[in-house]
Every structure is written in structure tokens, then in C-alpha cells.
ModelCIF file with pLDDT and N, C-alpha, C, O atoms, coordinates in Angstrom:
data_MODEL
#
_entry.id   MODEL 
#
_entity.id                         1 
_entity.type                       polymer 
_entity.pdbx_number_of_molecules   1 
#
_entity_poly.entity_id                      1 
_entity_poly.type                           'polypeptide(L)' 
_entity_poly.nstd_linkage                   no 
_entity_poly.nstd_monomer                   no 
_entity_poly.pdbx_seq_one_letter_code       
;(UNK)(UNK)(UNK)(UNK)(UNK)(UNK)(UNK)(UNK)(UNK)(UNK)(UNK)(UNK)(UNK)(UNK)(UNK)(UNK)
(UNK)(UNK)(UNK)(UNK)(UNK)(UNK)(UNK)(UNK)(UNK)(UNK)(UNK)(UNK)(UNK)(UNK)(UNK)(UNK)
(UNK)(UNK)(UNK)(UNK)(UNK)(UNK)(UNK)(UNK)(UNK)(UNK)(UNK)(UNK)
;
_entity_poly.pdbx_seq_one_letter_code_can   XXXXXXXXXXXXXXXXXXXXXXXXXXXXXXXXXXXXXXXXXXXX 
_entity_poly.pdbx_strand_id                 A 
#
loop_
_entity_poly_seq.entity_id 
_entity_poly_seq.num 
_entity_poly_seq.mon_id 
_entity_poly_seq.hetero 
1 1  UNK n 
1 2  UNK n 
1 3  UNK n 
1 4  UNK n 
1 5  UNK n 
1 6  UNK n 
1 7  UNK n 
1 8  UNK n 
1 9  UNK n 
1 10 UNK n 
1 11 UNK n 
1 12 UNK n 
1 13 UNK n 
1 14 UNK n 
1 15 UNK n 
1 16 UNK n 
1 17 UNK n 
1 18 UNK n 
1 19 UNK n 
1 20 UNK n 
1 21 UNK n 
1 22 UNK n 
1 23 UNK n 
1 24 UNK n 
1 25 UNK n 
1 26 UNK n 
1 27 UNK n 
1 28 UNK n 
1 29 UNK n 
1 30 UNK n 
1 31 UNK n 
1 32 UNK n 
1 33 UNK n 
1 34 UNK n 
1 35 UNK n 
1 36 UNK n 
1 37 UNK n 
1 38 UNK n 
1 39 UNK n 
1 40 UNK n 
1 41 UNK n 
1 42 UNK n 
1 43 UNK n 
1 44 UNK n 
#
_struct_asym.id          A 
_struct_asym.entity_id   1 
#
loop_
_ma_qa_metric.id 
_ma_qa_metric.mode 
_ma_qa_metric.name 
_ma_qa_metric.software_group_id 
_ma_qa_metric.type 
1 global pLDDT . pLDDT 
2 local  pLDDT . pLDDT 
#
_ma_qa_metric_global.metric_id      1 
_ma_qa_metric_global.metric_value   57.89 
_ma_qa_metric_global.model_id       1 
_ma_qa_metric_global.ordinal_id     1 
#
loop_
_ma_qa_metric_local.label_asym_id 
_ma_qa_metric_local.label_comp_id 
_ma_qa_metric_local.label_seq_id 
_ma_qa_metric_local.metric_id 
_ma_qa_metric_local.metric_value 
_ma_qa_metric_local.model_id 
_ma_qa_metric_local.ordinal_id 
A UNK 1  2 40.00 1 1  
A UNK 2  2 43.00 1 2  
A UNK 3  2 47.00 1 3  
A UNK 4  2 42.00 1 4  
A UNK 5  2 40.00 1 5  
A UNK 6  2 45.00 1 6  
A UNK 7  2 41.00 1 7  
A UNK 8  2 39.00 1 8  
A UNK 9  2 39.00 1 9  
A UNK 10 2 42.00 1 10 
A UNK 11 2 39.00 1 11 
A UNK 12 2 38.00 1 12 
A UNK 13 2 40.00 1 13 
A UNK 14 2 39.00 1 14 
A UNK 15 2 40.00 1 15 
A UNK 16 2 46.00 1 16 
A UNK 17 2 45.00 1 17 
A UNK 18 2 50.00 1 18 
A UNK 19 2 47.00 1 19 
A UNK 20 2 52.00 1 20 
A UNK 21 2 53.00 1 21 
A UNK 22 2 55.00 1 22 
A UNK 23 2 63.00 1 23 
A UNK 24 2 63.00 1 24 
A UNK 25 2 64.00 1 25 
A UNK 26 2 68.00 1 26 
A UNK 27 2 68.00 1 27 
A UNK 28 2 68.00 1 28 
A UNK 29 2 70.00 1 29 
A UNK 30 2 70.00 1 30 
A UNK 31 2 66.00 1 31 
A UNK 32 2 69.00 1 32 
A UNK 33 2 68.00 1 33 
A UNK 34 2 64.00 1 34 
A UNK 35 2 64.00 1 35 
A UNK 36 2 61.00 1 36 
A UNK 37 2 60.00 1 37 
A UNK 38 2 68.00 1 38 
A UNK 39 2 77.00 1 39 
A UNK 40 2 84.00 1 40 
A UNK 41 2 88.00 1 41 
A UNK 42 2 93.00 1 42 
A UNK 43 2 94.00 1 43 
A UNK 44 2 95.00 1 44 
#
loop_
_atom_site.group_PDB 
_atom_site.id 
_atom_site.type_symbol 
_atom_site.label_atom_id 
_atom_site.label_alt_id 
_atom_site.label_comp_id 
_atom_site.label_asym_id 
_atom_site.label_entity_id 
_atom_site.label_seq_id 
_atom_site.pdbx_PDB_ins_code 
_atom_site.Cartn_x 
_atom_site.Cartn_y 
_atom_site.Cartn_z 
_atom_site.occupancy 
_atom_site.B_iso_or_equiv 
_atom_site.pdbx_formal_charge 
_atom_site.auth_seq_id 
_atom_site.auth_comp_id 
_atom_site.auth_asym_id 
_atom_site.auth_atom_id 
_atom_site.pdbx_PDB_model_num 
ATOM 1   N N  . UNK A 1 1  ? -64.152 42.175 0.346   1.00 40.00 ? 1  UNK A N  1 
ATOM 2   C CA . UNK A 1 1  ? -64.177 43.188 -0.707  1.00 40.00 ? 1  UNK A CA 1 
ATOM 3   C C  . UNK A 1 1  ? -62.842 43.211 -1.424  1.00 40.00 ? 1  UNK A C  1 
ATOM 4   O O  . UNK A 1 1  ? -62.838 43.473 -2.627  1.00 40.00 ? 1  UNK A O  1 
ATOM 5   N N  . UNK A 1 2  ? -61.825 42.984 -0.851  1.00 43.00 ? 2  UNK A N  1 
ATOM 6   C CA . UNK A 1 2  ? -60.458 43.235 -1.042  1.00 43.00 ? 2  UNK A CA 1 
ATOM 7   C C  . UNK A 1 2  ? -60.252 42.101 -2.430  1.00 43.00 ? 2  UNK A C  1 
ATOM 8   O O  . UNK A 1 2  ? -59.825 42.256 -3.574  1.00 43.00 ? 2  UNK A O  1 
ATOM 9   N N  . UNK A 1 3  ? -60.780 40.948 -1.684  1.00 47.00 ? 3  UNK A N  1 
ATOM 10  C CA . UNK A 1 3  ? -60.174 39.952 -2.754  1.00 47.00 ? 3  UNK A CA 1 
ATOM 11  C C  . UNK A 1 3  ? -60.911 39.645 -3.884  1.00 47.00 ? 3  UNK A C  1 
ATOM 12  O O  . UNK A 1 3  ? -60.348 39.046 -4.801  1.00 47.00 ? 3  UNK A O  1 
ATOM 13  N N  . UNK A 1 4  ? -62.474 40.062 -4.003  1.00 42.00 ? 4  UNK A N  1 
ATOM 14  C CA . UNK A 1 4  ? -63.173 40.144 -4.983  1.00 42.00 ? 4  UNK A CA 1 
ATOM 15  C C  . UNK A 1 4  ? -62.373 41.220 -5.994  1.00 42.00 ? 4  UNK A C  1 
ATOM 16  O O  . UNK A 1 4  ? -62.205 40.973 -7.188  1.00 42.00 ? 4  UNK A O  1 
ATOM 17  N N  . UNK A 1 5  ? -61.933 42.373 -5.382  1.00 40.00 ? 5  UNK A N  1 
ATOM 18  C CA . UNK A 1 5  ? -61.492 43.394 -6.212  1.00 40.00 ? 5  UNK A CA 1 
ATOM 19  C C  . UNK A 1 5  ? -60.163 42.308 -6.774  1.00 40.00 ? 5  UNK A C  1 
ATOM 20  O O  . UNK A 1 5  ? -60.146 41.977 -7.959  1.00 40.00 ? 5  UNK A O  1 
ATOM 21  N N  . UNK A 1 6  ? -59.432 41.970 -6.118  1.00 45.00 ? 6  UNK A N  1 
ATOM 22  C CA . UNK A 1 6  ? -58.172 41.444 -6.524  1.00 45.00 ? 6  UNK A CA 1 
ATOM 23  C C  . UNK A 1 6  ? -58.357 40.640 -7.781  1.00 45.00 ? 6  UNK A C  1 
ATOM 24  O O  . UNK A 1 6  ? -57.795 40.856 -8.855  1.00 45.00 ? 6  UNK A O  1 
ATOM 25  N N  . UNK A 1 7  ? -59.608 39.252 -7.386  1.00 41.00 ? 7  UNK A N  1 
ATOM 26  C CA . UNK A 1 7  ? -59.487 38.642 -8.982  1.00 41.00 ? 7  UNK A CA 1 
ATOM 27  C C  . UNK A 1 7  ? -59.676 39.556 -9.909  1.00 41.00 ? 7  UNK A C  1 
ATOM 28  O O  . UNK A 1 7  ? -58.804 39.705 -10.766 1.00 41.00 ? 7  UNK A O  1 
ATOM 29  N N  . UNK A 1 8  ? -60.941 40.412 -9.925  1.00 39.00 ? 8  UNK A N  1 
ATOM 30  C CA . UNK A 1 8  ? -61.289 40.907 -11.169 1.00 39.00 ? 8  UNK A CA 1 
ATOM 31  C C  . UNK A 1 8  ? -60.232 41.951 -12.105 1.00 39.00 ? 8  UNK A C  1 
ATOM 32  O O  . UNK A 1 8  ? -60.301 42.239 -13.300 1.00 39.00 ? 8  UNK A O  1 
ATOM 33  N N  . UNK A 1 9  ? -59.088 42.449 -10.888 1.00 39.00 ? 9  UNK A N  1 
ATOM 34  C CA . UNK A 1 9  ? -58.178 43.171 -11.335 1.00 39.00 ? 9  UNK A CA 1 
ATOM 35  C C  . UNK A 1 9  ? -57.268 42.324 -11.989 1.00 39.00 ? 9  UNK A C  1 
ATOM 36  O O  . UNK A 1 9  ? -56.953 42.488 -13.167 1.00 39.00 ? 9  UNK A O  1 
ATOM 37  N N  . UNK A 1 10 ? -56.754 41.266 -11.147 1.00 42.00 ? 10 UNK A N  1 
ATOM 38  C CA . UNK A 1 10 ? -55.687 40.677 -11.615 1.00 42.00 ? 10 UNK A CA 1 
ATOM 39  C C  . UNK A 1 10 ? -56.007 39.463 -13.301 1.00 42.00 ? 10 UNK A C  1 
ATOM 40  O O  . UNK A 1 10 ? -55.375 39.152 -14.311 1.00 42.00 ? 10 UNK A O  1 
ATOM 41  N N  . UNK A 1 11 ? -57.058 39.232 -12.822 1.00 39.00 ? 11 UNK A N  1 
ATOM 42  C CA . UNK A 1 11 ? -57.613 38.586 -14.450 1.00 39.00 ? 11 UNK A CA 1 
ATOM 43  C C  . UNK A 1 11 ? -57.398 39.855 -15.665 1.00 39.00 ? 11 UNK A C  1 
ATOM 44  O O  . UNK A 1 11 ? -57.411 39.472 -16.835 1.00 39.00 ? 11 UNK A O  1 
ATOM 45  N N  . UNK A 1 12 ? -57.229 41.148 -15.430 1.00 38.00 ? 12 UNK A N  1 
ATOM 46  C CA . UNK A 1 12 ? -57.195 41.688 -16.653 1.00 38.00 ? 12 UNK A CA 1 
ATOM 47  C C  . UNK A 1 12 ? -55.574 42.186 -16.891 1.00 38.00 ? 12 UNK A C  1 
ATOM 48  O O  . UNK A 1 12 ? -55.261 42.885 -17.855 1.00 38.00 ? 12 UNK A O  1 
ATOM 49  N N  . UNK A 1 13 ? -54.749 41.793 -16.027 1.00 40.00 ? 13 UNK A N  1 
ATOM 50  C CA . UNK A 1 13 ? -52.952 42.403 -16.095 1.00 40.00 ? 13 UNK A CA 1 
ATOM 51  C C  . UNK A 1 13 ? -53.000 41.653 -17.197 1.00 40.00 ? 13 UNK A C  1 
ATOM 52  O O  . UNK A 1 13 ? -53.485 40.563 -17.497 1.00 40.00 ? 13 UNK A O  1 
ATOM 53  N N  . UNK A 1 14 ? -52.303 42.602 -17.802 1.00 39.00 ? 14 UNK A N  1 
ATOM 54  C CA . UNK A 1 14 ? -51.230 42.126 -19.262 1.00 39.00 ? 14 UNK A CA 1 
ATOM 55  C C  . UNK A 1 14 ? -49.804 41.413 -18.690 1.00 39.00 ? 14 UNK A C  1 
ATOM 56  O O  . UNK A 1 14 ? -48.750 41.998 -18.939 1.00 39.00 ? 14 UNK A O  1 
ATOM 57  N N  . UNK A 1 15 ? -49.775 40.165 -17.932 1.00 40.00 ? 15 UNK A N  1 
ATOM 58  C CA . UNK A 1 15 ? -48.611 39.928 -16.982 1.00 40.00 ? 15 UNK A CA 1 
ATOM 59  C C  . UNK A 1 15 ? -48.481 38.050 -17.995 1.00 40.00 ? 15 UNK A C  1 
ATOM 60  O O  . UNK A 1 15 ? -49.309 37.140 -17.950 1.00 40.00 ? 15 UNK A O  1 
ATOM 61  N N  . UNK A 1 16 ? -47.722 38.072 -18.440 1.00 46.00 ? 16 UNK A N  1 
ATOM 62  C CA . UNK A 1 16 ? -47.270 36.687 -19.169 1.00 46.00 ? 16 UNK A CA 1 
ATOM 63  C C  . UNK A 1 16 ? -47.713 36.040 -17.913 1.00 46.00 ? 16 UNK A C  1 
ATOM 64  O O  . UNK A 1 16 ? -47.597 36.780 -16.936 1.00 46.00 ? 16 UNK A O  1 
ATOM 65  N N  . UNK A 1 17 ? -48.182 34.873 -17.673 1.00 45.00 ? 17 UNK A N  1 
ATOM 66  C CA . UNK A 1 17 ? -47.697 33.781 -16.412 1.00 45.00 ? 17 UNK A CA 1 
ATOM 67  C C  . UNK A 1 17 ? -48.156 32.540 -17.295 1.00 45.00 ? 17 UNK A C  1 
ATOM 68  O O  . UNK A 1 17 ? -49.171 32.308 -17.952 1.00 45.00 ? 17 UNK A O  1 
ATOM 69  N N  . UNK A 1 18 ? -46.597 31.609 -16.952 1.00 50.00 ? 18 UNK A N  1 
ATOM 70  C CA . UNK A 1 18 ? -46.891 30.531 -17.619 1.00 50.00 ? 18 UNK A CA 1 
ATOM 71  C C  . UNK A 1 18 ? -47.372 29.561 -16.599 1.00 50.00 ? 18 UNK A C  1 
ATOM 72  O O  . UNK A 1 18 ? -46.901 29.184 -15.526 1.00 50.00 ? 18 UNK A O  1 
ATOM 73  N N  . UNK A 1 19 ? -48.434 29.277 -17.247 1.00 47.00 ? 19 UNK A N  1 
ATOM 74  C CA . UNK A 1 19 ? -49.514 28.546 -16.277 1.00 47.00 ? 19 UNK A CA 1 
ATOM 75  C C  . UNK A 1 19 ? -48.915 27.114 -15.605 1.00 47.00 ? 19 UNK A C  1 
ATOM 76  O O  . UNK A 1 19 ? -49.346 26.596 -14.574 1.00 47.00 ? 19 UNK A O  1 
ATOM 77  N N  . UNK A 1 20 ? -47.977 26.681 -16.322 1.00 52.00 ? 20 UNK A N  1 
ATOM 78  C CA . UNK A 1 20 ? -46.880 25.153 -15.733 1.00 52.00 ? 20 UNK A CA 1 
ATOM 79  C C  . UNK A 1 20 ? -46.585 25.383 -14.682 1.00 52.00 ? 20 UNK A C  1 
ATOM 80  O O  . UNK A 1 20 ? -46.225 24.453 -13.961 1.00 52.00 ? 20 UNK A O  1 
ATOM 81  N N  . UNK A 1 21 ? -46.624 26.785 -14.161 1.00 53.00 ? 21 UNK A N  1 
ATOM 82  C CA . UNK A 1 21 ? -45.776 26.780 -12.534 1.00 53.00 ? 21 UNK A CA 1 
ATOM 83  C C  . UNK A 1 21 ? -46.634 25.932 -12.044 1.00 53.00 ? 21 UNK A C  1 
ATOM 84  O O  . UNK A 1 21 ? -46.020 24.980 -11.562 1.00 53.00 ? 21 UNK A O  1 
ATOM 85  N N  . UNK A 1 22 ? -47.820 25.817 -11.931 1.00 55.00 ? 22 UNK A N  1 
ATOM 86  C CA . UNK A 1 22 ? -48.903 26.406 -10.974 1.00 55.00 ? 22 UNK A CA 1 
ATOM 87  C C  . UNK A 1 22 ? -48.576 24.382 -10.638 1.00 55.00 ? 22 UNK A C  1 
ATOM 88  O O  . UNK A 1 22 ? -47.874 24.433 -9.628  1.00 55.00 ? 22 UNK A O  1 
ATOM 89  N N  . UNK A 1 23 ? -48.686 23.409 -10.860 1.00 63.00 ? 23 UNK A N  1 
ATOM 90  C CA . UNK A 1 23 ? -47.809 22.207 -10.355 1.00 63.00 ? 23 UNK A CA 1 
ATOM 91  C C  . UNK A 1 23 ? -47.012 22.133 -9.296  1.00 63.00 ? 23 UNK A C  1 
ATOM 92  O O  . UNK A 1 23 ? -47.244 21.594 -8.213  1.00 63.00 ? 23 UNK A O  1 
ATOM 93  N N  . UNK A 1 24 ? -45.729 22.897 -9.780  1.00 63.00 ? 24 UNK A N  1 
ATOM 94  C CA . UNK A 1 24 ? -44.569 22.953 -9.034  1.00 63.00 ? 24 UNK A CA 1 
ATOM 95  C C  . UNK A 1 24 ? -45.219 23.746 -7.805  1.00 63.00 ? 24 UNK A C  1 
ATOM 96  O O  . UNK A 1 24 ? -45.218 23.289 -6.661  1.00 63.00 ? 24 UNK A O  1 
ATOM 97  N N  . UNK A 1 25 ? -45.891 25.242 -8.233  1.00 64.00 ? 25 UNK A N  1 
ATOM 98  C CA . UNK A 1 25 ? -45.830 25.664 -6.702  1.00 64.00 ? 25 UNK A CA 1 
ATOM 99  C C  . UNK A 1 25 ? -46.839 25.091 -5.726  1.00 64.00 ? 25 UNK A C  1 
ATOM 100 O O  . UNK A 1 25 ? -46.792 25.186 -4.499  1.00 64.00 ? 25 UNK A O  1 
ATOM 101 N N  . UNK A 1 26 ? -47.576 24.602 -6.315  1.00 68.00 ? 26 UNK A N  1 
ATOM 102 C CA . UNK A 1 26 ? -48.826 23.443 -5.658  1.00 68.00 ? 26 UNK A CA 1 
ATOM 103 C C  . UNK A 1 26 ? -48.316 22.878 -4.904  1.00 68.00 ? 26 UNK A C  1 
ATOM 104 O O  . UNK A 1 26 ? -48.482 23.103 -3.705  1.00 68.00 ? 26 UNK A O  1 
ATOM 105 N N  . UNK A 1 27 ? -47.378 21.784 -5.451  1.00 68.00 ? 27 UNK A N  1 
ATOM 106 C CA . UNK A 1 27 ? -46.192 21.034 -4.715  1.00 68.00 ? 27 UNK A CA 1 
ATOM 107 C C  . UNK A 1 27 ? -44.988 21.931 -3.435  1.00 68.00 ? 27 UNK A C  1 
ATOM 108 O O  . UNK A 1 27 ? -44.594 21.666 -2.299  1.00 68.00 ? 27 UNK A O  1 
ATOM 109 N N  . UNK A 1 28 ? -44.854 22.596 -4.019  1.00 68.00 ? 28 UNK A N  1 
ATOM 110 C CA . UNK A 1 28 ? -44.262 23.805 -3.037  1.00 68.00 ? 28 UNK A CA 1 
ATOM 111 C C  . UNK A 1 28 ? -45.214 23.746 -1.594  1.00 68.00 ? 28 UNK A C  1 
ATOM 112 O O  . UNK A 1 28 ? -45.034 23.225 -0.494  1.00 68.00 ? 28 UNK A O  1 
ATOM 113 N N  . UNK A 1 29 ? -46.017 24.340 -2.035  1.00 70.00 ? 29 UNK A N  1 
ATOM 114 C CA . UNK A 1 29 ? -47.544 24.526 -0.422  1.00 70.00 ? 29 UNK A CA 1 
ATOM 115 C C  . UNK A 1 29 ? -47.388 23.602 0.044   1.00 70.00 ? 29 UNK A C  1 
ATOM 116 O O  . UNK A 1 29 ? -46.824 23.571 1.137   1.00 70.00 ? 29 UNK A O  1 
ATOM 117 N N  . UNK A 1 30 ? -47.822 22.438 -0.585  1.00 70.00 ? 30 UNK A N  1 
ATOM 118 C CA . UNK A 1 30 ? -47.839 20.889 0.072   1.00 70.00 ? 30 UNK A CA 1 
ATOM 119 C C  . UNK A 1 30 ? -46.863 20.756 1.358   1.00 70.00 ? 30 UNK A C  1 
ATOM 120 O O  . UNK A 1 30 ? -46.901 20.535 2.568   1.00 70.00 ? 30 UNK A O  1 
ATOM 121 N N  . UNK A 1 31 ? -45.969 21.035 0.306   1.00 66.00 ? 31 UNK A N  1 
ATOM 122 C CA . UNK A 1 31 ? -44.608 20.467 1.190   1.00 66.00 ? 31 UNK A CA 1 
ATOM 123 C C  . UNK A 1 31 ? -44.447 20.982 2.405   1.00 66.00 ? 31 UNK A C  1 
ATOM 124 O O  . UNK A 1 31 ? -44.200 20.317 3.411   1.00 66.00 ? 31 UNK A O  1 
ATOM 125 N N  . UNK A 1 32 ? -44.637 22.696 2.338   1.00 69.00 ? 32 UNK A N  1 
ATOM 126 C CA . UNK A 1 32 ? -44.109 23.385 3.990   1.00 69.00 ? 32 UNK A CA 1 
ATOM 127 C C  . UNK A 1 32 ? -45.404 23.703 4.525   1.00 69.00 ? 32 UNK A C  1 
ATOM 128 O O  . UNK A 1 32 ? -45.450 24.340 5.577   1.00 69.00 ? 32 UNK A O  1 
ATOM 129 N N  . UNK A 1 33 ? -46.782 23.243 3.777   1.00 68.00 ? 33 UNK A N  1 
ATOM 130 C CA . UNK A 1 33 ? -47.998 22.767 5.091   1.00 68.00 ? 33 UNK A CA 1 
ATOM 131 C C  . UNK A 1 33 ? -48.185 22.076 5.228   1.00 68.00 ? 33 UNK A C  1 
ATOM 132 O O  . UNK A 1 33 ? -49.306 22.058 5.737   1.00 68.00 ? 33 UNK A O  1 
ATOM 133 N N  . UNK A 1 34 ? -47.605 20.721 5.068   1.00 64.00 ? 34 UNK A N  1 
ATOM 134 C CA . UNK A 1 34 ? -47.502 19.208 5.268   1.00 64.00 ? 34 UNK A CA 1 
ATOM 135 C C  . UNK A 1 34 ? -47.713 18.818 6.637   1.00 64.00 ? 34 UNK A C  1 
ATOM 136 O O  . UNK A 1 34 ? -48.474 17.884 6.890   1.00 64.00 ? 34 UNK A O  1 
ATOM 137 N N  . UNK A 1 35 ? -47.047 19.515 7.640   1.00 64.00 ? 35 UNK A N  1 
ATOM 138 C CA . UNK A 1 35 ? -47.100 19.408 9.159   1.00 64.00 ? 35 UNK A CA 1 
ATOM 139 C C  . UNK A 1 35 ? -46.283 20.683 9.373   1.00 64.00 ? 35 UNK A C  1 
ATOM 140 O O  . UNK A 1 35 ? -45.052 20.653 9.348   1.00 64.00 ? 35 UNK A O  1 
ATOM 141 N N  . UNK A 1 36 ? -47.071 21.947 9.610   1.00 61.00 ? 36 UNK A N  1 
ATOM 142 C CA . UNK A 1 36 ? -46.882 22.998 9.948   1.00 61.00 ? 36 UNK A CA 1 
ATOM 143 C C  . UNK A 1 36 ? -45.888 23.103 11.383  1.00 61.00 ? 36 UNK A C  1 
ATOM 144 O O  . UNK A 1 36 ? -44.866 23.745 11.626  1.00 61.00 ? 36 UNK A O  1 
ATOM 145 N N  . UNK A 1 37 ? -46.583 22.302 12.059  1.00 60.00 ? 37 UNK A N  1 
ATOM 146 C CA . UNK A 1 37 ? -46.833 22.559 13.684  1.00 60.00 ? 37 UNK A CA 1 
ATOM 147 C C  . UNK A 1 37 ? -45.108 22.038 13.859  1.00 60.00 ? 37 UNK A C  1 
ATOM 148 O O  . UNK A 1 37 ? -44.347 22.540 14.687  1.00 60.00 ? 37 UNK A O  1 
ATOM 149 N N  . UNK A 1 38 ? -44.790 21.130 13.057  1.00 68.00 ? 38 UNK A N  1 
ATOM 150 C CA . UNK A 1 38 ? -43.009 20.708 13.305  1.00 68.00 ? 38 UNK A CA 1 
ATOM 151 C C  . UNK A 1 38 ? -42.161 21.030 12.380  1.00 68.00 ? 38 UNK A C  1 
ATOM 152 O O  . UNK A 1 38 ? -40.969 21.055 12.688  1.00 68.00 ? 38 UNK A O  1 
ATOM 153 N N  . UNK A 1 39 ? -42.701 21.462 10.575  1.00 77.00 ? 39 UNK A N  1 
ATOM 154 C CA . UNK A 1 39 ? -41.432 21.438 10.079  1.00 77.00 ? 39 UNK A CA 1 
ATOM 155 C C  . UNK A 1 39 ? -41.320 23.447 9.607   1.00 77.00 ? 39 UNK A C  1 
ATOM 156 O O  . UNK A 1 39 ? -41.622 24.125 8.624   1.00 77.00 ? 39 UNK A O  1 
ATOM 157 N N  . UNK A 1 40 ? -40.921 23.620 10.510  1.00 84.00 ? 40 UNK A N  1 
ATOM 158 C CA . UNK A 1 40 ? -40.679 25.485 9.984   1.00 84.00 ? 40 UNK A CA 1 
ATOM 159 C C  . UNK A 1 40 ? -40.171 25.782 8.772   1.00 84.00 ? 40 UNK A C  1 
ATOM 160 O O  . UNK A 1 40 ? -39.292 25.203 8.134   1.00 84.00 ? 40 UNK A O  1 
ATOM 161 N N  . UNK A 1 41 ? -40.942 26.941 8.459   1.00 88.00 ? 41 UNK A N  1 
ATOM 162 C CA . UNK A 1 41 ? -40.707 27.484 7.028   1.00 88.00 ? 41 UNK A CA 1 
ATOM 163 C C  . UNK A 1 41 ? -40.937 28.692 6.960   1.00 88.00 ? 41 UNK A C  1 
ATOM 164 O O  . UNK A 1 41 ? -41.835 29.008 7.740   1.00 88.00 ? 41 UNK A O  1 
ATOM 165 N N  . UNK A 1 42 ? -40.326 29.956 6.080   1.00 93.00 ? 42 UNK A N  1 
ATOM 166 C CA . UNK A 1 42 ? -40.146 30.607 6.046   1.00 93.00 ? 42 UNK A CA 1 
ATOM 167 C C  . UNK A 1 42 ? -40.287 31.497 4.692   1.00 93.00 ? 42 UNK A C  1 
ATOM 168 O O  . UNK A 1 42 ? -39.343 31.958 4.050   1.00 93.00 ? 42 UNK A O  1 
ATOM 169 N N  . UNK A 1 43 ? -41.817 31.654 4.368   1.00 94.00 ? 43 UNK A N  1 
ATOM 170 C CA . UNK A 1 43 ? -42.136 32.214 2.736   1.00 94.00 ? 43 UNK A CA 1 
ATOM 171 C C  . UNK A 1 43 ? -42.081 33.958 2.356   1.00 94.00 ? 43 UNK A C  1 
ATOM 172 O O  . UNK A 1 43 ? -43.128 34.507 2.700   1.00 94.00 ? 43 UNK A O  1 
ATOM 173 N N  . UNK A 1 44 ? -41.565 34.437 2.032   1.00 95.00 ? 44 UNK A N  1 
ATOM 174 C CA . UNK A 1 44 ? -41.477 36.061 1.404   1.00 95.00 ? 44 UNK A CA 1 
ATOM 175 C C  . UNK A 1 44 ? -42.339 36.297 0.164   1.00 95.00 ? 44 UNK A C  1 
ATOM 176 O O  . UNK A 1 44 ? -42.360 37.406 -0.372  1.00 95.00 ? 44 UNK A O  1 
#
């Protein structure tokens, strides 16, 4: 329920996001779930 509510909310914020991140942080994930189990990471 939570996250159904979430898209439909968050599709209507008036919030700029320039959609180019979305690459980089792709690449980001990759990287520190690449092999969880050995390389520690630490996301906020």
C-alpha cells in the first residue's frame, strides 16, 4: 500500500530532477551490490 501511494504521490511533486542522474546512480548500486557479502558499504 505504502509504495503504490508513494509513486502516485511522488509523480505529481513539483521537484526539478534531472533525469541524467539516474546513469550515474545506476552505476552507483552496481558498484556497492556488486558483491555485497565482501565489499562493505555504507548508504544514508
Amino acid at each position: 500500500i505504502v509504495l503504490l501511494l508513494t509513486i502516485a504521490v511522488y509523480s505529481c511533486r513539483k521537484y526539478y530532477i534531472d533525469h541524467g542522474f539516474r546513469e550515474t546512480y545506476t552505476n552507483v548500486n552496481e558498484v556497492i551490490h556488486k558483491d555485497s557479502t565482501k565489499m562493505p558499504f555504507f548508504k544514508v
